[in-house]
PDB file of N, CA and C in Angstrom:
ATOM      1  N   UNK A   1       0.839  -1.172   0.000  1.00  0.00           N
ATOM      2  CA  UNK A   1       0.000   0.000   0.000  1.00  0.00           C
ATOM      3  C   UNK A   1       0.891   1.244   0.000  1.00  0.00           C
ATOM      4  N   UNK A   2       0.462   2.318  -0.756  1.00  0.00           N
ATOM      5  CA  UNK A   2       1.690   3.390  -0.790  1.00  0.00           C
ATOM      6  C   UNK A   2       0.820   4.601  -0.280  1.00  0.00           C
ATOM      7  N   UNK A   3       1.602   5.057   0.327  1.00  0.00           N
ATOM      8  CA  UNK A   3       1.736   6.250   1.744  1.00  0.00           C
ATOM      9  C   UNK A   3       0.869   7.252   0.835  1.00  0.00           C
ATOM     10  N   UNK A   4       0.783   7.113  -0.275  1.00  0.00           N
ATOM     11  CA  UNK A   4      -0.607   8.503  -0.532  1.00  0.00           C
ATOM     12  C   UNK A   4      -1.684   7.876  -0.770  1.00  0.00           C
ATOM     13  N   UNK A   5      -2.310   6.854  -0.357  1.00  0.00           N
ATOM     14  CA  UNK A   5      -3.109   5.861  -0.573  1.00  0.00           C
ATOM     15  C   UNK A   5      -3.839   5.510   0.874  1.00  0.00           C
ATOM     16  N   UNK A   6      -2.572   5.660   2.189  1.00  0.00           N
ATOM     17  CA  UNK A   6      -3.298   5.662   3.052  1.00  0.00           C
ATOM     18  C   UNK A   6      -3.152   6.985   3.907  1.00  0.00           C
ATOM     19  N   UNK A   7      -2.650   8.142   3.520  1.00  0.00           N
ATOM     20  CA  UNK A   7      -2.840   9.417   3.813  1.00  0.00           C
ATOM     21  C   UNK A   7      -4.774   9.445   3.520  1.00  0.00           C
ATOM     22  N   UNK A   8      -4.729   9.319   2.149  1.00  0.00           N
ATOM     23  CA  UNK A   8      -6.517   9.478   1.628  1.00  0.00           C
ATOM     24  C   UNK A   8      -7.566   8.810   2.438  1.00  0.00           C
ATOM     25  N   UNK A   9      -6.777   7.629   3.610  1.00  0.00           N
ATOM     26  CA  UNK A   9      -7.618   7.266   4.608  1.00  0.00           C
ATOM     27  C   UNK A   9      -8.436   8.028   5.953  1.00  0.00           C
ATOM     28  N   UNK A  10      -9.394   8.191   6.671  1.00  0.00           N
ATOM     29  CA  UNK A  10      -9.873   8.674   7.614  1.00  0.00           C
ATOM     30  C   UNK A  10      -8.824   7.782   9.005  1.00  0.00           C
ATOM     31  N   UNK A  11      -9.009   8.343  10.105  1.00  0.00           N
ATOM     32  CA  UNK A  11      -8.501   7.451  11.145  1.00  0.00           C
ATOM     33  C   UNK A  11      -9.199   6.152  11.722  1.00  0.00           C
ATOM     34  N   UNK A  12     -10.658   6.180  11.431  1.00  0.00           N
ATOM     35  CA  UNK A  12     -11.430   4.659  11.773  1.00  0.00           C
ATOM     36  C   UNK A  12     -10.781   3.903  10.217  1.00  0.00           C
ATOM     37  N   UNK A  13     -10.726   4.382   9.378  1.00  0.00           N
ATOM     38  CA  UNK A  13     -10.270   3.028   8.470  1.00  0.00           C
ATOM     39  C   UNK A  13      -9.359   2.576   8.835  1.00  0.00           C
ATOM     40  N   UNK A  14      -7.905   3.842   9.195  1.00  0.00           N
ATOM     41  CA  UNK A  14      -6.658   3.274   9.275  1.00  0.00           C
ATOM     42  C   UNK A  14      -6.494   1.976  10.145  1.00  0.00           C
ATOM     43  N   UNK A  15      -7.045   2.797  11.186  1.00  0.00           N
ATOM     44  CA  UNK A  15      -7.273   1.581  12.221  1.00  0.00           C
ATOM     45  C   UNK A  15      -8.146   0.165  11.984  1.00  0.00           C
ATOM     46  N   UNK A  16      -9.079   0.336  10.990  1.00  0.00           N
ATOM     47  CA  UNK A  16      -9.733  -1.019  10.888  1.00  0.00           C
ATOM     48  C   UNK A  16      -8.897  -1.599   9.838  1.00  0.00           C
ATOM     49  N   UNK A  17      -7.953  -1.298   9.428  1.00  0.00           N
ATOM     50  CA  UNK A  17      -6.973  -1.969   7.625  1.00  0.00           C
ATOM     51  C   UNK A  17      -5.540  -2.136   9.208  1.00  0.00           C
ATOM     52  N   UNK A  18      -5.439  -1.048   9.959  1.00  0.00           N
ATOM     53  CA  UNK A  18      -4.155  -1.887  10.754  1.00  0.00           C
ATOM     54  C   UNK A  18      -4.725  -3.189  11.605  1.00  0.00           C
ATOM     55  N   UNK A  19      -5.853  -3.174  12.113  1.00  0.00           N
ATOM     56  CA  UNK A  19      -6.330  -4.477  13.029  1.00  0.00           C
ATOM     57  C   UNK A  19      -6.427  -5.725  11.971  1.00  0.00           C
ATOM     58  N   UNK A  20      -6.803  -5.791  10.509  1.00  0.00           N
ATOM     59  CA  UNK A  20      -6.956  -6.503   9.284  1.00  0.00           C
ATOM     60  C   UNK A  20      -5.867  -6.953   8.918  1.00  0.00           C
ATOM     61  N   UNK A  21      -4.586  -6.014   8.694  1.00  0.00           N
ATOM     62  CA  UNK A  21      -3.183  -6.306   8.490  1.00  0.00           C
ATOM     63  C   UNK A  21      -2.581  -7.296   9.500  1.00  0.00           C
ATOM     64  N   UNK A  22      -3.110  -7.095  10.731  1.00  0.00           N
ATOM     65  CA  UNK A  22      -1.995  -7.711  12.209  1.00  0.00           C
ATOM     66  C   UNK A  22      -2.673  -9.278  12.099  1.00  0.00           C
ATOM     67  N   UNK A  23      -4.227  -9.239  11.529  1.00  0.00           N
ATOM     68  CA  UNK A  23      -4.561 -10.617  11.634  1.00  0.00           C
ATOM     69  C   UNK A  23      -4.332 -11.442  10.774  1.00  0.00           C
ATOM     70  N   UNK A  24      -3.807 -10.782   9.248  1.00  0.00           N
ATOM     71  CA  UNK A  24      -3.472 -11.338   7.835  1.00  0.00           C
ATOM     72  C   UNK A  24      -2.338 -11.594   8.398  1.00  0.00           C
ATOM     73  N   UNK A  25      -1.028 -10.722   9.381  1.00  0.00           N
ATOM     74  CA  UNK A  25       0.150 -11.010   9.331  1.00  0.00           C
ATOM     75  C   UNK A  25       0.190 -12.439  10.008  1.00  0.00           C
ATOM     76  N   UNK A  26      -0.660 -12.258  11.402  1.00  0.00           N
ATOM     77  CA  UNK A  26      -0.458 -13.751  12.095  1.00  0.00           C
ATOM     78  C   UNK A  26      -0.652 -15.430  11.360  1.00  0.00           C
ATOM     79  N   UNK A  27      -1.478 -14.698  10.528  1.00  0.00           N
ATOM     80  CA  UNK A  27      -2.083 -16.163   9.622  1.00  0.00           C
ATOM     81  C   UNK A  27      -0.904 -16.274   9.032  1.00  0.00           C
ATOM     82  N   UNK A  28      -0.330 -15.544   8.017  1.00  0.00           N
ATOM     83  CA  UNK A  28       1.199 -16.016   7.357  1.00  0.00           C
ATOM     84  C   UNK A  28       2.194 -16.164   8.214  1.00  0.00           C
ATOM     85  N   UNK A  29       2.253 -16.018   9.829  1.00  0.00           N
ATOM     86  CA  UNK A  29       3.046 -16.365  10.016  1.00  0.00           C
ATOM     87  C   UNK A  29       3.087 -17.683  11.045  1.00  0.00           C
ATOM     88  N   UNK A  30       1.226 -18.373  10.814  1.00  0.00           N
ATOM     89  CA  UNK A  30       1.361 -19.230  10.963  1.00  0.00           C
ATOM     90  C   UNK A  30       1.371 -20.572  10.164  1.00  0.00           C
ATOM     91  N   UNK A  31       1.399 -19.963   9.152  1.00  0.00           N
ATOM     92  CA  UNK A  31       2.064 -20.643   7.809  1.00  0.00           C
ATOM     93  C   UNK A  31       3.076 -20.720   7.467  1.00  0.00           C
ATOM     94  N   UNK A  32       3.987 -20.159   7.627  1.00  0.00           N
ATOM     95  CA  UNK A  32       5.299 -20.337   7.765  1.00  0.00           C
ATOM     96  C   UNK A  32       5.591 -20.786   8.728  1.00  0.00           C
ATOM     97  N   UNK A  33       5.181 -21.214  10.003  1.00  0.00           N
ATOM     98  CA  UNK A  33       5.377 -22.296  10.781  1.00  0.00           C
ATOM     99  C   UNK A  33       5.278 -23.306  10.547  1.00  0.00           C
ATOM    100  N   UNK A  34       4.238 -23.625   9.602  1.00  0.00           N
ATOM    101  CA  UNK A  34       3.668 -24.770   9.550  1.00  0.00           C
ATOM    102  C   UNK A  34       4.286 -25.614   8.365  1.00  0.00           C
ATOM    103  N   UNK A  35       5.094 -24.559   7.669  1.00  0.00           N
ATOM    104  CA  UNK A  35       5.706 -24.791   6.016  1.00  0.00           C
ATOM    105  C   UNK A  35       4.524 -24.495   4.898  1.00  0.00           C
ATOM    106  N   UNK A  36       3.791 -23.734   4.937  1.00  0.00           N
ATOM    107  CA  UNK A  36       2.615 -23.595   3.678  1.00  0.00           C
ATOM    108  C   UNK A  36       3.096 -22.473   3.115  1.00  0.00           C
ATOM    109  N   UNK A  37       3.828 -21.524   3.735  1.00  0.00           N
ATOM    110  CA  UNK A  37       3.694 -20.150   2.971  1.00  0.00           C
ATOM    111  C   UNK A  37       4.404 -20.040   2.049  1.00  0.00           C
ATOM    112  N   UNK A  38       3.951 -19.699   0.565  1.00  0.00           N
ATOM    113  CA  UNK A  38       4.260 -19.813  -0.712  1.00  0.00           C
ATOM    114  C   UNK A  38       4.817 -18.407  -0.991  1.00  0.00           C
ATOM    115  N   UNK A  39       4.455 -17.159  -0.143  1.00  0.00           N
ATOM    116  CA  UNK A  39       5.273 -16.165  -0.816  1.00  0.00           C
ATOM    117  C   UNK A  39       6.113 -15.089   0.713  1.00  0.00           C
ATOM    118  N   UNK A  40       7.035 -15.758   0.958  1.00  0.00           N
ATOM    119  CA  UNK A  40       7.569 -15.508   2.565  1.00  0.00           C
ATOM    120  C   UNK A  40       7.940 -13.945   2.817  1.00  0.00           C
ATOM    121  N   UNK A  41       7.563 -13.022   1.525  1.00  0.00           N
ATOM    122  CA  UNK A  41       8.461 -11.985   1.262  1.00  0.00           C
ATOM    123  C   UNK A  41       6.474 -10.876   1.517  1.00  0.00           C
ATOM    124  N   UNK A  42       5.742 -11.678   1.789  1.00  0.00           N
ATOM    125  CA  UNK A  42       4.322 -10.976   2.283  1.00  0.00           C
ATOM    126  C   UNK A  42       4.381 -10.577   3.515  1.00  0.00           C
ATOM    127  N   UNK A  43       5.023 -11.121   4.116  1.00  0.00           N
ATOM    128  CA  UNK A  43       5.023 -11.125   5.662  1.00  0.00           C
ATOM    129  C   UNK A  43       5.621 -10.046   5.812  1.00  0.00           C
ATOM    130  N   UNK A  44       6.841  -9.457   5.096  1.00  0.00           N
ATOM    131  CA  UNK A  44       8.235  -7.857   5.386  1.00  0.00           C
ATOM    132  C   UNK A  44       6.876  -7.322   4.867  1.00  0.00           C
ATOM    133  N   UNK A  45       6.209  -7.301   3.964  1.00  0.00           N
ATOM    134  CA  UNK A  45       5.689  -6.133   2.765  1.00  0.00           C
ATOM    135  C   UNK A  45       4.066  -6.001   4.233  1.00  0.00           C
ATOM    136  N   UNK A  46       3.859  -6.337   5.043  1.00  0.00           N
ATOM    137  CA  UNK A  46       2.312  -6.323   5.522  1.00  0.00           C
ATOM    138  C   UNK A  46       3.017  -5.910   7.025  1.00  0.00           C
ATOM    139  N   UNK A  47       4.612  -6.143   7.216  1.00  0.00           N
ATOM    140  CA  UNK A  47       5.293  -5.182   8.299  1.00  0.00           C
ATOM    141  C   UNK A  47       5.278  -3.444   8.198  1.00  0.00           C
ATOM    142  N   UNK A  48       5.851  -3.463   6.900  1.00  0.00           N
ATOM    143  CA  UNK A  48       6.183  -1.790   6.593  1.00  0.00           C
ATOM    144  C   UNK A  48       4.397  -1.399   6.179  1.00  0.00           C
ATOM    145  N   UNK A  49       3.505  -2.190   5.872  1.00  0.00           N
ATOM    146  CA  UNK A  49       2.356  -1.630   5.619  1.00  0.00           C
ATOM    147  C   UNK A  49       1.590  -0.688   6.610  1.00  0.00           C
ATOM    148  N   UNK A  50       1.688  -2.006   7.745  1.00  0.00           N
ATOM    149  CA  UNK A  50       1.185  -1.914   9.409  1.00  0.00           C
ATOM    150  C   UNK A  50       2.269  -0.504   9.955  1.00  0.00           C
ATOM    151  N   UNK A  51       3.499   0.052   9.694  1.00  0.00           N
ATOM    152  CA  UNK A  51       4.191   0.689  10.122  1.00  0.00           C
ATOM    153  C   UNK A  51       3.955   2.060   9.309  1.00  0.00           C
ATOM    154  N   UNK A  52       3.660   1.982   8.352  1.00  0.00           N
ATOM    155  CA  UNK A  52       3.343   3.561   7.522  1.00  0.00           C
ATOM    156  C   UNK A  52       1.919   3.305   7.842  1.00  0.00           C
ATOM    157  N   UNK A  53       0.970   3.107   8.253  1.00  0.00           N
ATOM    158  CA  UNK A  53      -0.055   3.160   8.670  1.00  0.00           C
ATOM    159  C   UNK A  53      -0.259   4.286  10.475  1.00  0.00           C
ATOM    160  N   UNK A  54       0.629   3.121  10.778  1.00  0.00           N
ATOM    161  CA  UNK A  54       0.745   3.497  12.526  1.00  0.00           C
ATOM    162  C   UNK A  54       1.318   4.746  12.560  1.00  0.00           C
ATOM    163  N   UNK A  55       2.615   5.331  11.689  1.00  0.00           N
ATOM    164  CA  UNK A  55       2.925   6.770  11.709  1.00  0.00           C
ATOM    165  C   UNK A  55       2.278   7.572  11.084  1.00  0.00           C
ATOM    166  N   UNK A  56       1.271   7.353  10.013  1.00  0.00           N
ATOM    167  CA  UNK A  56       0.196   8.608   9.605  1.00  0.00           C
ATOM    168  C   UNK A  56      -0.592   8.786  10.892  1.00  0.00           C
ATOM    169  N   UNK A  57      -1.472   7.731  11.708  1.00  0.00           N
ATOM    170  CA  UNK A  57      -1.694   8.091  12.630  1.00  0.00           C
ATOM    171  C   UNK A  57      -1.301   8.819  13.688  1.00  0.00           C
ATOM    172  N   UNK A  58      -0.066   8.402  13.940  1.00  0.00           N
ATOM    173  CA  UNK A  58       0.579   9.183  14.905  1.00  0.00           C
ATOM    174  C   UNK A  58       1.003  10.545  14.585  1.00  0.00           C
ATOM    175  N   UNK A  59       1.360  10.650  13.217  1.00  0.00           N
ATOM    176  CA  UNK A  59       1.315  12.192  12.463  1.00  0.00           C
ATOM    177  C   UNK A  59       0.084  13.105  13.188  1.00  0.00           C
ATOM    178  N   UNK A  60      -1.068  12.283  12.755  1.00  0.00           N
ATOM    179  CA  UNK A  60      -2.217  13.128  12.776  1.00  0.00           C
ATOM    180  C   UNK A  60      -2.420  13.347  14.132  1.00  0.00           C
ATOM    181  N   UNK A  61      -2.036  12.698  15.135  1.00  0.00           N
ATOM    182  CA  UNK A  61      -2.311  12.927  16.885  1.00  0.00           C
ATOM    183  C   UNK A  61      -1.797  14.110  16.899  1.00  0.00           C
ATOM    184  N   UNK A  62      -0.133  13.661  16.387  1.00  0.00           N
ATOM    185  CA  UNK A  62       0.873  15.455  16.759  1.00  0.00           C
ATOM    186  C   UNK A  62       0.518  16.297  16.340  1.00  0.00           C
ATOM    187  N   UNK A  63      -0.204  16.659  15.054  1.00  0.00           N
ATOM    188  CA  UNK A  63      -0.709  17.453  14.591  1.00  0.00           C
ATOM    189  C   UNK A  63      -1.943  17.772  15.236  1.00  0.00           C
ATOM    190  N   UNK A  64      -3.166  16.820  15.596  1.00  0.00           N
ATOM    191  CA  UNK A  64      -3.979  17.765  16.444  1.00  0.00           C
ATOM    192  C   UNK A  64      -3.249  18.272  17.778  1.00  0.00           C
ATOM    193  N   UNK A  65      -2.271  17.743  18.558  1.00  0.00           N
ATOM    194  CA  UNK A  65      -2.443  18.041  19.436  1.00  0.00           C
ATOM    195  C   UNK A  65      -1.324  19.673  19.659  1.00  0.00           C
ATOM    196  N   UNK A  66      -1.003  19.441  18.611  1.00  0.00           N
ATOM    197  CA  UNK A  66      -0.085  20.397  18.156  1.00  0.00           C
ATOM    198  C   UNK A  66      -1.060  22.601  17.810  1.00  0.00           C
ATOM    199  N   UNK A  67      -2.222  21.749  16.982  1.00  0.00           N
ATOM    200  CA  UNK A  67      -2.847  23.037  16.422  1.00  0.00           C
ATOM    201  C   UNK A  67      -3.633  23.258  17.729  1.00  0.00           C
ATOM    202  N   UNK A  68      -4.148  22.309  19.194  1.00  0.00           N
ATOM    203  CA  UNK A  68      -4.972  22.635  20.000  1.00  0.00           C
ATOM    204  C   UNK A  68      -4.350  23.592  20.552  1.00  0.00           C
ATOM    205  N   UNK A  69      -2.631  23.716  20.733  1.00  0.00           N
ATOM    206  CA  UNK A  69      -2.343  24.961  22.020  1.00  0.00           C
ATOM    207  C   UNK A  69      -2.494  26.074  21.483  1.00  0.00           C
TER     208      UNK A  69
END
C-alpha cells in the first residue's frame, strides 16, 4: 500500500486496515510455521504496511495536538 493511498484514509479506516493487516500477518506467520507459505516476502511487505499506517496516525495525533495549544 503506498503512503498517498493511506494518507486518503480517515482514522477509523486506518485503524480497521491496521487491526486486518496484524490478523493477515499472524495467519502467514502461521504458515510459515507450519511450512505452507508460498510467498515468505508478504510477511516484510504487511510489516512496513502496518508501520506507515501506525505513523500517519501518529502524524495526525501530533498534529492535532499540536494546532490545539
Amino acid at each position: 500500500m503506498k503512503i498517498k493511498d493511506i494518507r486518503e484514509l480517515s482514522n477509523k479506516d486506518l485503524e480497521g486496515k491496521i487491526i486486518s493487516a496484524k490478523k493477515e500477518l499472524f495467519e502467514l506467520r502461521m504458515k510459515q510455521a507450519v511450512g505452507t507459505l508460498e510467498k515468505p516476502s508478504k510477511i516484510k511487505e504487511l510489516r512496513k504496511d502496518v508501520a506507515r499506517m501506525k505513523t500517519v496516525l501518529r502524524e495526525r495525533e501530533l498534529k492535532e495536538a499540536h494546532d490545539g495549544e
